[in-house]
Protein backbone atom coordinates (compact mmCIF):
# COMPACT_ATOMS: atom_id res chain seq x y z
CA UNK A 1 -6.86 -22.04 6.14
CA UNK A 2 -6.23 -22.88 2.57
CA UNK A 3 -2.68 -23.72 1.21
CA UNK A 4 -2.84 -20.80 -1.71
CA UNK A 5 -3.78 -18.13 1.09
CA UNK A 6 -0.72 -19.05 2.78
CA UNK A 7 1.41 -18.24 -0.72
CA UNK A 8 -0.25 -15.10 -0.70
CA UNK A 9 1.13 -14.27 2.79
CA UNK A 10 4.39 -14.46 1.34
CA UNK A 11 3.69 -12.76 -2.23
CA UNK A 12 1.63 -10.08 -0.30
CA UNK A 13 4.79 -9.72 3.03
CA UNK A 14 7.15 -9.76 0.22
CA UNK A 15 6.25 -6.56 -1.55
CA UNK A 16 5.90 -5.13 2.66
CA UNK A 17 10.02 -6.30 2.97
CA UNK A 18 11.10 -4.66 -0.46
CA UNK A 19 8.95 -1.20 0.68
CA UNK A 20 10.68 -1.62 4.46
CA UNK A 21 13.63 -1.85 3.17
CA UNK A 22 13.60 1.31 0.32
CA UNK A 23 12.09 3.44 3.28
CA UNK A 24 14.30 2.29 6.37
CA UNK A 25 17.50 1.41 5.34
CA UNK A 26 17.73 3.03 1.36
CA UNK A 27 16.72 6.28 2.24
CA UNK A 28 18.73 6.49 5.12
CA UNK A 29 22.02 6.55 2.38
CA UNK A 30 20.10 7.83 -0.53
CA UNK A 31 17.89 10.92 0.74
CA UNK A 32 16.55 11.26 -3.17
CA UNK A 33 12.83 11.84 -4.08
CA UNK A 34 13.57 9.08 -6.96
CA UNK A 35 14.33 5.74 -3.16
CA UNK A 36 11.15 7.65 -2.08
CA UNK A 37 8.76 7.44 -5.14
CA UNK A 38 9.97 3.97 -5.48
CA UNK A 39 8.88 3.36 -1.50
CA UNK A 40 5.27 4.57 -2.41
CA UNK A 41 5.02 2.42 -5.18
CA UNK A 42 6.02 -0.82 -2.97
CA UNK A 43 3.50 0.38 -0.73
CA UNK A 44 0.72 0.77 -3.44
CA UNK A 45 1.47 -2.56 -5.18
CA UNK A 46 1.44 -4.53 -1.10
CA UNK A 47 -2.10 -2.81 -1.05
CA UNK A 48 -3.30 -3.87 -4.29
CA UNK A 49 -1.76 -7.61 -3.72
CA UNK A 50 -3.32 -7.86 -0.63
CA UNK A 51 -6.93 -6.76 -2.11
CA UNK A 52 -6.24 -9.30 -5.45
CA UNK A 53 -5.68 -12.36 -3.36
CA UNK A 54 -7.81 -12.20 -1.17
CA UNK A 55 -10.70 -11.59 -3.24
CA UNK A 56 -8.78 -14.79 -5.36
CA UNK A 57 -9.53 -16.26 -1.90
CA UNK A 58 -12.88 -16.00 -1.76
CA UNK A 59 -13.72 -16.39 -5.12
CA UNK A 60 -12.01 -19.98 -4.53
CA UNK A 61 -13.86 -20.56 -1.03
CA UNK A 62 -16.95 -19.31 -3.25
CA UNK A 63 -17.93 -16.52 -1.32
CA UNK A 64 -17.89 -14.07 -4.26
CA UNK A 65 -18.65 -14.90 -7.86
CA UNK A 66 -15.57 -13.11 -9.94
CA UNK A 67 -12.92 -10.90 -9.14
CA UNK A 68 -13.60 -7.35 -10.96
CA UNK A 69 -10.95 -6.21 -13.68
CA UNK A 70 -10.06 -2.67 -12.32
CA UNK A 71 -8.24 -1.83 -9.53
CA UNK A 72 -11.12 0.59 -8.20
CA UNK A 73 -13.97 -2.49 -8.24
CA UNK A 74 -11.40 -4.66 -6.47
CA UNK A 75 -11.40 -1.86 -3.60
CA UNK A 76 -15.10 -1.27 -3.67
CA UNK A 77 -15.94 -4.60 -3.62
CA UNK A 78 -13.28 -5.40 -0.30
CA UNK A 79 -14.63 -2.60 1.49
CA UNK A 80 -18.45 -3.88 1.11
CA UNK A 81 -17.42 -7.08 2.33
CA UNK A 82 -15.20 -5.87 5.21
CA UNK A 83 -17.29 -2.86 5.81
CA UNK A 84 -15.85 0.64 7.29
CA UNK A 85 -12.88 -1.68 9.50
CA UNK A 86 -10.33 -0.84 6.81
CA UNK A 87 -11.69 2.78 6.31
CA UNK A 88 -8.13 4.36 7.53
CA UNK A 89 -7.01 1.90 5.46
CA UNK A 90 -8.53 2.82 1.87
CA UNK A 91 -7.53 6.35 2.84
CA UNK A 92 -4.04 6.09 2.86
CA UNK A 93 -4.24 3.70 -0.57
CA UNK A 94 -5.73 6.50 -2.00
CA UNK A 95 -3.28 9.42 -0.50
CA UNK A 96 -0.59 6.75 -1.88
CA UNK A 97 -2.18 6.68 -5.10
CA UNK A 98 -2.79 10.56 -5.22
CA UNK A 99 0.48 11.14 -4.60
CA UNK A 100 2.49 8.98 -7.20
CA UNK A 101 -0.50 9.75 -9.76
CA UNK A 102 0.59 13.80 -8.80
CA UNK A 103 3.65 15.97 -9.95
CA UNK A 104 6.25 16.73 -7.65
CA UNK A 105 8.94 18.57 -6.41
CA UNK A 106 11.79 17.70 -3.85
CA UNK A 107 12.76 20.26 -1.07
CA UNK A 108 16.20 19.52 0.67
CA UNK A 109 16.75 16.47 -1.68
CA UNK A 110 20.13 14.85 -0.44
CA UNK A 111 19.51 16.71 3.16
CA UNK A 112 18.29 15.22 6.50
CA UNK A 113 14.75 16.95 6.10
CA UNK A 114 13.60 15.48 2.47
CA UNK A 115 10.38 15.96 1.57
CA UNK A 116 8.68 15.40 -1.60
CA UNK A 117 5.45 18.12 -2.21
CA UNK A 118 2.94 17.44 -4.83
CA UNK A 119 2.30 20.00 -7.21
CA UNK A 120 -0.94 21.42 -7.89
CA UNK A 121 -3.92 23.27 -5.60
CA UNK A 122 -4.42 20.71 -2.52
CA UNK A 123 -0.10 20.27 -1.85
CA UNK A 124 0.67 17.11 -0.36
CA UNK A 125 4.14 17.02 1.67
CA UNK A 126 5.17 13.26 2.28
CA UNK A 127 8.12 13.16 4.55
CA UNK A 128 10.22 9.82 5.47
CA UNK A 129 8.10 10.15 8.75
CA UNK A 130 5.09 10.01 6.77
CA UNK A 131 6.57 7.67 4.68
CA UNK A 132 7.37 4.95 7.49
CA UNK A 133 4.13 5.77 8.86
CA UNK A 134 2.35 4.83 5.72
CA UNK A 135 3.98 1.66 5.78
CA UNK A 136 3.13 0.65 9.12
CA UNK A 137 -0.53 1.70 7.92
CA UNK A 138 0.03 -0.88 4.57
CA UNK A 139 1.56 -3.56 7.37
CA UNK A 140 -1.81 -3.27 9.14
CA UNK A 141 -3.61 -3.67 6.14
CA UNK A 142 -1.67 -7.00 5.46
CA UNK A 143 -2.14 -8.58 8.69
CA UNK A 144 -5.67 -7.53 8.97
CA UNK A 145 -6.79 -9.26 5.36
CA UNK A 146 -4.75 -12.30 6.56
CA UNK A 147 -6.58 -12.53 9.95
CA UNK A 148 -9.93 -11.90 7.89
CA UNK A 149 -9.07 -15.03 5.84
CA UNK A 150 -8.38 -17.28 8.66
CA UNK A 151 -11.87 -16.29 9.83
């Protein structure tokens, strides 16, 4: 495996530690919508690391000629060359992504039961259940582009 995949393990696990910790340990004594905005956006930017460097990967390995400029190339472009295995995963980038794009509102902010809704027609409630689920989803992701490298 090359040595600049391996420094995007860490850049890539990094951004995965700073979203553990906001959604494990800072929401635990913060219960504000403000720790759990900040969680998605951890979550959004491991994602979107993950899907940079490795594409920086191949373009080095020269599998791929360039690396598109926008974020929604970069995702269209991994998932026609890893194909419908990180389907689950594009969908919860894009809930991620819906959901900090979207206005919201916070029910029982400073409570046990926080939950931040979206505002709008199609309501999305994210929970810190859904929350740590996402990020096991995002810690998936990770280890799945890494083991695709080493291929």
């Amino acid at each position: 495996m090359d040595r600049y995949f391996e420094e995007f393990e860490d850049t890539a696990k990094e951004e995965l530690k700073r979203a553990e910790h906001l959604v494990l340990i800072s929401l635990k004594y913060n219960r504000t919508c403000a720790v759990m905005k900040n969680g998605l956006i951890r979550l959004i930017a491991a994602y979107e690391t993950a899907m940079v460097e490795y594409l920086i990967f191949l373009k080095k390995t020269g599998k791929i000629e360039e690396v598109p400029a926008s974020v929604k190339e970069k995702l269209n472009l991994v998932k026609s060359i890893l194909g419908n295995s990180i389907g689950k995963y594009i969908r919860s980038y894009n809930k991620l992504v819906k959901v900090n794009k979207a206005q919201y509102c916070a029910l029982n902010e400073y409570r046990k039961g926080l939950v931040m809704k979206t505002v709008g027609k199609n309501a999305i409630e994210v929970d810190i259940k859904t929350l740590e689920e996402q990020l096991s989803l995002a810690t998936e992701f990770v280890n799945f582009i890494e083991s695709k490298a080493r291929e």
